[in-house]
Protein backbone atom coordinates (compact mmCIF):
# COMPACT_ATOMS: atom_id res chain seq x y z
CA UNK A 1 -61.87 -11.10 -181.34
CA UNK A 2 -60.55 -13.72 -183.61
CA UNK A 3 -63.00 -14.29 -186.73
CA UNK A 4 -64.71 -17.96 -186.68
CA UNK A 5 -62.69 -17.98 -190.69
CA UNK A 6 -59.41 -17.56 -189.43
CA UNK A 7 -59.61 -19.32 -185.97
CA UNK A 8 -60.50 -22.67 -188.84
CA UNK A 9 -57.83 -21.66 -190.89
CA UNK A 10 -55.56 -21.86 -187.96
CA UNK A 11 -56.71 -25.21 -186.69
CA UNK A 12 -56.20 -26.46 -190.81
CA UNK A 13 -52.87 -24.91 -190.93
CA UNK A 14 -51.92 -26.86 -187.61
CA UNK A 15 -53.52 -30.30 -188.88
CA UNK A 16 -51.65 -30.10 -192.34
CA UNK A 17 -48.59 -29.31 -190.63
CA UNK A 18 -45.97 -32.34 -190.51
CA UNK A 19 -45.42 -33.38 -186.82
CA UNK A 20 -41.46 -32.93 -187.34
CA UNK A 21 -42.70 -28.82 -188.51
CA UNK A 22 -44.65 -28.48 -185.29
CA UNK A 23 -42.35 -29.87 -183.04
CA UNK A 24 -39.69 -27.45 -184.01
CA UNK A 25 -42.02 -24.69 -183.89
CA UNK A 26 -42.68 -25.74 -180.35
CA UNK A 27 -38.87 -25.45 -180.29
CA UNK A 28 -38.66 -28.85 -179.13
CA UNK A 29 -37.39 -32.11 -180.04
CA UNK A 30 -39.33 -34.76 -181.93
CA UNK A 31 -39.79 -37.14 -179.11
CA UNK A 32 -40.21 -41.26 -180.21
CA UNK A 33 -41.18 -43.60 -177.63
CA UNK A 34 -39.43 -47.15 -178.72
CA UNK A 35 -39.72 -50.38 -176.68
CA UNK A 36 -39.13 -54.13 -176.95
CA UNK A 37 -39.55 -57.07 -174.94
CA UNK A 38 -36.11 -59.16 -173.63
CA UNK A 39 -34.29 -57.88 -170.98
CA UNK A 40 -31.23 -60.26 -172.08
CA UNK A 41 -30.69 -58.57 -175.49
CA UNK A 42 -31.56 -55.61 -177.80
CA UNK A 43 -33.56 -56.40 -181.01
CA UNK A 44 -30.38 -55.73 -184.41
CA UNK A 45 -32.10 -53.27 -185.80
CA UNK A 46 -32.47 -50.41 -183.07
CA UNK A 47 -28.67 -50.12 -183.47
CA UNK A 48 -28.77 -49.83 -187.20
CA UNK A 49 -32.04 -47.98 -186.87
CA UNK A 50 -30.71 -45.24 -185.17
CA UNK A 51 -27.64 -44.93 -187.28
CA UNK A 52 -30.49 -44.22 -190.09
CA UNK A 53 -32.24 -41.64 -188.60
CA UNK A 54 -28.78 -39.87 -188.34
CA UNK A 55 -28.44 -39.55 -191.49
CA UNK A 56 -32.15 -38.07 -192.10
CA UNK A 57 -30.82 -35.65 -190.01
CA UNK A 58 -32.32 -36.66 -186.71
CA UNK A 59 -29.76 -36.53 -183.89
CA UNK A 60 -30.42 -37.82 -180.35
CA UNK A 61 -30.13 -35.40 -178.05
CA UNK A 62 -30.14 -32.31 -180.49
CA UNK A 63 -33.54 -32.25 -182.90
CA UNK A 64 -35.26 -35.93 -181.32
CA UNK A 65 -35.44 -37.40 -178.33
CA UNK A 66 -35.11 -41.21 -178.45
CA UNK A 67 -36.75 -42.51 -175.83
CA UNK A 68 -35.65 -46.04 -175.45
CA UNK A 69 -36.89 -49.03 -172.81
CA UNK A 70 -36.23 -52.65 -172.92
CA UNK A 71 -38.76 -54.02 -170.50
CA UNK A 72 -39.60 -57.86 -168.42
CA UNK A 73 -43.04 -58.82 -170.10
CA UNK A 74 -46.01 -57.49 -171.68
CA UNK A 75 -47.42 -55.86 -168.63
CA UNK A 76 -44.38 -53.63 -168.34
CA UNK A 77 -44.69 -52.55 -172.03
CA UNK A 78 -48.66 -51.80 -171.36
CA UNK A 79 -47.49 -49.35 -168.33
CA UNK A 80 -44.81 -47.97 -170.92
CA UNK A 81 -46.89 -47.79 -173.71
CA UNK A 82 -49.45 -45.12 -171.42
CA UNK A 83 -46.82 -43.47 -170.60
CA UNK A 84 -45.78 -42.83 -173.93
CA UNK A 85 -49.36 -41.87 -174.24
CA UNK A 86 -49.23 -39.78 -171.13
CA UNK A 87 -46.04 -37.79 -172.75
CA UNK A 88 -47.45 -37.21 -176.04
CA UNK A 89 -44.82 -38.66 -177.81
CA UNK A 90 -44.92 -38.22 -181.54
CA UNK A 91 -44.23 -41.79 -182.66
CA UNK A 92 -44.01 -45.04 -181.24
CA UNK A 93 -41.90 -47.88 -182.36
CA UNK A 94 -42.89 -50.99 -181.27
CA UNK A 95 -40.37 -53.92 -181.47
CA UNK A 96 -42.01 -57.47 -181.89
CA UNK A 97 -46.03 -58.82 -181.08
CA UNK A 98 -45.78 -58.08 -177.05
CA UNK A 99 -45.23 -54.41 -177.49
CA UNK A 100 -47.71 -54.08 -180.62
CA UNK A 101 -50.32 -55.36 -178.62
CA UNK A 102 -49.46 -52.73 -176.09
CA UNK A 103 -49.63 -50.08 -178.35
CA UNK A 104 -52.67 -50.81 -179.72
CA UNK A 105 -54.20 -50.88 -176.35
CA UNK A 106 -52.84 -47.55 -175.71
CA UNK A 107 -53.71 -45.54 -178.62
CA UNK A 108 -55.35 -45.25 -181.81
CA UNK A 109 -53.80 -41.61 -182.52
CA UNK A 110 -50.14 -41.56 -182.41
CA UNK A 111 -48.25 -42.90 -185.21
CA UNK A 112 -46.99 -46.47 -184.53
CA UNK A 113 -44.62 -48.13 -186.80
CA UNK A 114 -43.24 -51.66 -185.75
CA UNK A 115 -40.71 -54.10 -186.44
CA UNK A 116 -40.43 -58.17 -186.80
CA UNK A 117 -44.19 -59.02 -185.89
CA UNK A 118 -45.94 -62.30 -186.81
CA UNK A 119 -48.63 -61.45 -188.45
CA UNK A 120 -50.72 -57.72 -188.45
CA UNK A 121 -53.54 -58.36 -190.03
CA UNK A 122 -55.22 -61.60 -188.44
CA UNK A 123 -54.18 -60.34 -185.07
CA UNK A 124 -55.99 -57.26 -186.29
CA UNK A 125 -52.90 -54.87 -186.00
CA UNK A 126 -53.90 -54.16 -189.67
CA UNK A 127 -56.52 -53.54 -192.23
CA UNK A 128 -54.49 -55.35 -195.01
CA UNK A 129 -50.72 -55.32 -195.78
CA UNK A 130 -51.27 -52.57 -198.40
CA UNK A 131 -53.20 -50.15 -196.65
CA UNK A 132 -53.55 -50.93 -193.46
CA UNK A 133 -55.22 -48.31 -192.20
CA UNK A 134 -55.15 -46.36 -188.64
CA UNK A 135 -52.32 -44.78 -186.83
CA UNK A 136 -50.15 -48.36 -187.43
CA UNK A 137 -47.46 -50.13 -189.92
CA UNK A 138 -44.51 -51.45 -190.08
CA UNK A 139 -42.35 -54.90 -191.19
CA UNK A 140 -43.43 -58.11 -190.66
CA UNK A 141 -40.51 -60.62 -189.83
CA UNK A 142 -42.13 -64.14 -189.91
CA UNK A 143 -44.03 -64.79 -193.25
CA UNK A 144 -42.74 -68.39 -193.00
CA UNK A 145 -45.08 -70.36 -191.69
CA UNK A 146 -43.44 -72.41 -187.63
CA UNK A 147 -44.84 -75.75 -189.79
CA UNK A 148 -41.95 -74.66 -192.54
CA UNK A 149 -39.47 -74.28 -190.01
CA UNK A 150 -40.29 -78.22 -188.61
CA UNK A 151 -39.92 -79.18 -191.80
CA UNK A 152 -36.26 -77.27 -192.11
CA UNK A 153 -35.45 -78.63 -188.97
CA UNK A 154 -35.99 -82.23 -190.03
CA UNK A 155 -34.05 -81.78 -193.16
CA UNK A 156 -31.19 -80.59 -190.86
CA UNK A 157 -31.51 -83.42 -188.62
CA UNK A 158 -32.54 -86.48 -190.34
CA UNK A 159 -33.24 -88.76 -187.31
CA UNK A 160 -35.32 -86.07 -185.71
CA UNK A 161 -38.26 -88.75 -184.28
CA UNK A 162 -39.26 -86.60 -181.34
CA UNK A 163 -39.42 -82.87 -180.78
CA UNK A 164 -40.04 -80.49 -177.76
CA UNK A 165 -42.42 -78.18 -178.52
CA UNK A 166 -42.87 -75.24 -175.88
CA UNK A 167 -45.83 -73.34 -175.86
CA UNK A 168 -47.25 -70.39 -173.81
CA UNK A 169 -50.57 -70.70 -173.72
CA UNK A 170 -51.17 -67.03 -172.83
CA UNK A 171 -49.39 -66.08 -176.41
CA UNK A 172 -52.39 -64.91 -179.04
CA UNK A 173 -49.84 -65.73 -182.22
CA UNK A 174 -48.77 -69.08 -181.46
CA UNK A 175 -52.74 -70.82 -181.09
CA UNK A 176 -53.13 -70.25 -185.16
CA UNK A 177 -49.72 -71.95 -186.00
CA UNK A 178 -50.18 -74.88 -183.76
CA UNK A 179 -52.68 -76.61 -185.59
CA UNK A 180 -50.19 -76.43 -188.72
CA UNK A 181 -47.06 -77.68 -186.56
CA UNK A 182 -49.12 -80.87 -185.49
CA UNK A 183 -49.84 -81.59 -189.35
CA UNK A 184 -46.34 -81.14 -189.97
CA UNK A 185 -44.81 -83.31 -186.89
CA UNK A 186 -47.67 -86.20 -188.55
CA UNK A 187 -46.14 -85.74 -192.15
CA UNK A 188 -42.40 -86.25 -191.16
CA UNK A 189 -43.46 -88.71 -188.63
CA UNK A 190 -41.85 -86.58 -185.82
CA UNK A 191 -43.96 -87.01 -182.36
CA UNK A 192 -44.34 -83.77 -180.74
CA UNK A 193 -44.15 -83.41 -177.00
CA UNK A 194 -46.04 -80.22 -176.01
CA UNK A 195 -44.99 -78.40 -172.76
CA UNK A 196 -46.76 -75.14 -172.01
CA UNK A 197 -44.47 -72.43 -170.10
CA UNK A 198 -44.76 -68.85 -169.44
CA UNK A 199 -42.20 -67.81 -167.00
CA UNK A 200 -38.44 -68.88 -166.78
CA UNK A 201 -39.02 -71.25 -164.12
CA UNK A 202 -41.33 -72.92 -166.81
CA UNK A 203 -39.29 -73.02 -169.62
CA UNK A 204 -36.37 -74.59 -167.14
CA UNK A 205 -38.55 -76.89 -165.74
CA UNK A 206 -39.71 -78.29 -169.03
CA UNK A 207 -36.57 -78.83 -170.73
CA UNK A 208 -34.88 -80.21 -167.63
CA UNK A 209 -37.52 -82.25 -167.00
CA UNK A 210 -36.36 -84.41 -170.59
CA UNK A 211 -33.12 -86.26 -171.74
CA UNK A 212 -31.57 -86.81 -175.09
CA UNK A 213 -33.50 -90.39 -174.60
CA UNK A 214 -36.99 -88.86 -174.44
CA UNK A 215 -36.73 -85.82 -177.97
CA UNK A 216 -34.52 -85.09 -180.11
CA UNK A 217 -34.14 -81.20 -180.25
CA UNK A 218 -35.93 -78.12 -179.01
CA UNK A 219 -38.65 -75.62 -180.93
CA UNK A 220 -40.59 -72.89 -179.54
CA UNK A 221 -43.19 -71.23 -181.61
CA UNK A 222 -44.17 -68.53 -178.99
CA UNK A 223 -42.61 -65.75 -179.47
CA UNK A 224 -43.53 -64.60 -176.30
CA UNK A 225 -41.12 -67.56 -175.09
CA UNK A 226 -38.59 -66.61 -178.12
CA UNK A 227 -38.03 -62.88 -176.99
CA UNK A 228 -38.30 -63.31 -173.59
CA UNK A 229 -36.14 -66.28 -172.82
CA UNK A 230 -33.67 -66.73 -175.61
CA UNK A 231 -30.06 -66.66 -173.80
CA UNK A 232 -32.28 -69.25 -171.48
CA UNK A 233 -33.24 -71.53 -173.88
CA UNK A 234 -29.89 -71.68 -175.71
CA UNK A 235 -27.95 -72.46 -172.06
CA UNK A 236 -30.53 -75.10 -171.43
CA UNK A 237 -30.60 -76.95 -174.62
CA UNK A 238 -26.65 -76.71 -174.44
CA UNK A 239 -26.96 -78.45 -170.97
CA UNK A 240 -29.57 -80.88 -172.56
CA UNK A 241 -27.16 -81.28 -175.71
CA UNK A 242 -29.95 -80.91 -177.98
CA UNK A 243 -30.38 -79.00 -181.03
CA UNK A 244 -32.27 -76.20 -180.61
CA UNK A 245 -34.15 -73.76 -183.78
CA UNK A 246 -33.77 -69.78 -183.16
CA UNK A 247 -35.47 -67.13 -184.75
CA UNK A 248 -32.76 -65.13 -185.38
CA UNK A 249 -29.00 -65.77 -186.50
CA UNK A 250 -27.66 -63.84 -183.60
CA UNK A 251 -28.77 -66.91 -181.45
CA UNK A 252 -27.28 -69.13 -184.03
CA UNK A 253 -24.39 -67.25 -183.16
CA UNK A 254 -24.43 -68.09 -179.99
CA UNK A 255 -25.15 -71.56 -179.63
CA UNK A 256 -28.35 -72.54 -181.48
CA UNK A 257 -28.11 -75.13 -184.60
CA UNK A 258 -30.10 -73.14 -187.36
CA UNK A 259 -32.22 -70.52 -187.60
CA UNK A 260 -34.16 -69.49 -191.57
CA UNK A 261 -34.95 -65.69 -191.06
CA UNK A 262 -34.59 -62.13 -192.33
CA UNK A 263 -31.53 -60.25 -191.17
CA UNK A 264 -33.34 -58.25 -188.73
CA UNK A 265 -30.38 -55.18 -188.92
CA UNK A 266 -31.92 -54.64 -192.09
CA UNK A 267 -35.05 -53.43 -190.49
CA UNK A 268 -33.81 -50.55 -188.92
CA UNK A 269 -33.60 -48.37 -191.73
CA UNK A 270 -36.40 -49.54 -193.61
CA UNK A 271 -37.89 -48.28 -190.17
CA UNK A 272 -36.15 -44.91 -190.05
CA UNK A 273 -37.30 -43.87 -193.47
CA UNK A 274 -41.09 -45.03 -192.56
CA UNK A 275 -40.55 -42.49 -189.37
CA UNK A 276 -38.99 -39.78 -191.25
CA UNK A 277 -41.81 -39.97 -193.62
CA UNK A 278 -44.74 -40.28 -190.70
CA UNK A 279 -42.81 -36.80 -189.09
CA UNK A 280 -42.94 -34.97 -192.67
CA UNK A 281 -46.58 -35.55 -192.19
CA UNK A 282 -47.35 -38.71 -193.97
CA UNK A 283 -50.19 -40.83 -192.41
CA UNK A 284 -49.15 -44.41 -191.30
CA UNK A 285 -52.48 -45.96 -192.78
CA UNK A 286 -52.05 -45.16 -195.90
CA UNK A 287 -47.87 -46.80 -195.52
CA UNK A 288 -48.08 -50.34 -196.92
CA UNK A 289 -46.58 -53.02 -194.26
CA UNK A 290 -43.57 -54.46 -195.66
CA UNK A 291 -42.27 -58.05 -195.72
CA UNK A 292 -39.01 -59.02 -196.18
CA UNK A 293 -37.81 -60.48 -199.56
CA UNK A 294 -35.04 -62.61 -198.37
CA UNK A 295 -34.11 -65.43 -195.59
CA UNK A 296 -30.99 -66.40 -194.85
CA UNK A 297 -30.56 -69.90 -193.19
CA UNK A 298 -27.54 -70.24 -190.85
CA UNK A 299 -26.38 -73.21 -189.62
CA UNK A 300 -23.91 -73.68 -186.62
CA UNK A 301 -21.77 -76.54 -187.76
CA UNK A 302 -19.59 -75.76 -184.70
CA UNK A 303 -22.82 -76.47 -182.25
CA UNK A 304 -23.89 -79.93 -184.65
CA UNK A 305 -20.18 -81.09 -184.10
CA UNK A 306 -20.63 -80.68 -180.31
CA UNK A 307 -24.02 -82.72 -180.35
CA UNK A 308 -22.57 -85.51 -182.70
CA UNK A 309 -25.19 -84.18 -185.45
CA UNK A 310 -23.82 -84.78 -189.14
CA UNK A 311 -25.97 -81.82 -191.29
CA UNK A 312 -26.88 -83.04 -194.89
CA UNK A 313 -24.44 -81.83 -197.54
CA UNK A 314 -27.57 -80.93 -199.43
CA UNK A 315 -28.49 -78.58 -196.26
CA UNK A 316 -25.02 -77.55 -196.06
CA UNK A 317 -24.68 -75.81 -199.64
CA UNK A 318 -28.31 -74.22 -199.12
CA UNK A 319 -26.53 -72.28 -196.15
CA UNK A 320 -26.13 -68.78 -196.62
CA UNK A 321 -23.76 -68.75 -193.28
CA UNK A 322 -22.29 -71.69 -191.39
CA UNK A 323 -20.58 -71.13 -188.45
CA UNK A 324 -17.66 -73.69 -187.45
């Protein structure tokens, strides 16, 4: 018969145990659930995140399990994001606002720690950035404000009169910046033409359905429509030959004309330390969300050449990359 005392001092011993401790006791490997939305493309930091975690001493394979799934939409990351529940993974990492959501949906237990989201706390991800309480934290990726970014992208293109702005309407973060965008597109005198889209026959639609006559580039504040359809929207706009704003320099890269963000590599082991630290038993509440302290604005002088664009020498020096 096992004494009420020690049965409590059992269930104590297991609670103050670190989950990486237990696991191993269980002589299994820490197992982390990670998703993201964008089937065309893996977010920069998983790569760089789980070169990290190597070096904590986490190997795939050996002592964790990685458990990694790039998924269509936000309904595939809720299924995944039960499943993960179902499994009893021992941390989640959830890459951008469309798997956050799903997490948060799923559980309010396991640890969660996510990357390059809009805005935790007034989507109510999180009490505050310093303590934001619950099983959740992470990085936020887009302090700057999508009216900033208008404003950037008129300084880039000076005769920037009219602007396609694509919206999907089902997207929870993009409804508090819109009201902001208008004011902006009414300061610079830029006219913005609103399209709403939420699948790829959408976006293609609405961008085919203008000419260089009718705007004069391409923005889209959802990031619904951002992660799911960037390779997309960089194809069309080059079809269009119109300048098109990216979230991310890896679409600058690729084709887009500018984009003013954090280098999102850098995440990943900013990331890996929060996870190492959530396995050795710390509690993700009580782990501040962090912001990132620099942007980097790169400009594809290569892409403005190709659209006849001439970018501002006083943009031009600003540039922390141009590509030509």
């Amino acid at each position: 018969m096992i004494s009420r005392r020690t049965f409590l001092a059992g269930v104590g011993a297991m609670i103050a145990t670190p989950l990486a401790a237990r696991a191993q006791q269980a002589g299994r490997a820490v197992h982390v659930g990670l998703f993201h939305v964008g089937l065309d493309h893996e977010p920069p930091s998983l790569p760089t995140l789980r070169e990290a975690l190597k070096t904590l001493g986490y190997e795939d394979g050996k002592n964790m399990r990685l458990d990694w799934r790039n998924l269509p939409d936000e309904d595939a990351a809720r299924e995944v994001a039960k499943e993960f529940v179902r499994q009893r993974v021992d941390v989640i990492v959830a890459f951008e606002d469309q798997t956050l959501r799903a997490a948060k949906a799923a559980t309010s237990k396991i640890p969660v720690v996510f990357l390059h989201v809009s805005d935790p706390v007034a989507t109510g991800m999180a009490k505050s950035l310093a303590h934001p309480g619950g099983n959740m934290t992470g990085f936020v990726t887009w302090p700057v404000m999508e009216a900033k970014q208008v404003e950037l992208f008129k300084e880039l293109v000076p005769p920037l009169r009219r602007l396609l702005v694509l919206i999907d309407p089902n997207d929870p973060v993009v409804h508090g910046e819109m009201a902001d965008i208008r004011k902006a597109g009414s300061t610079l005198k830029v006219q913005l033409v609103e399209r709403e889209a939420i699948s790829q026959a959408d976006v293609e639609r609405a961008v085919r359905s203008i000419t260089r006559r009718d705007v004069d580039g391409i923005f889209v504040p959802s990031p619904t429509l951002r992660v799911k359809f960037s390779s997309v929207l960089i194809r069309l706009a080059s079809e269009r030959r119109l300048p098109l704003h990216s979230h991310r320099k890896e679409w600058v890269e690729q084709g887009a004309l500018f984009s003013y963000a954090p280098d999102l590599a850098s995440i990943g082991p900013l990331a890996a330390r929060y996870i190492d630290r959530i396995l050795r038993g710390a509690k993700p509440g009580d782990l501040p969300v962090e912001q990132p302290t620099k942007f980097e604005l790169v400009i594809n002088l290569k892409t403005a050449k190709a659209l006849g664009l001439t970018i501002p020498q006083s943009v031009l020096i600003r540039a922390d990359q141009v590509i030509e």
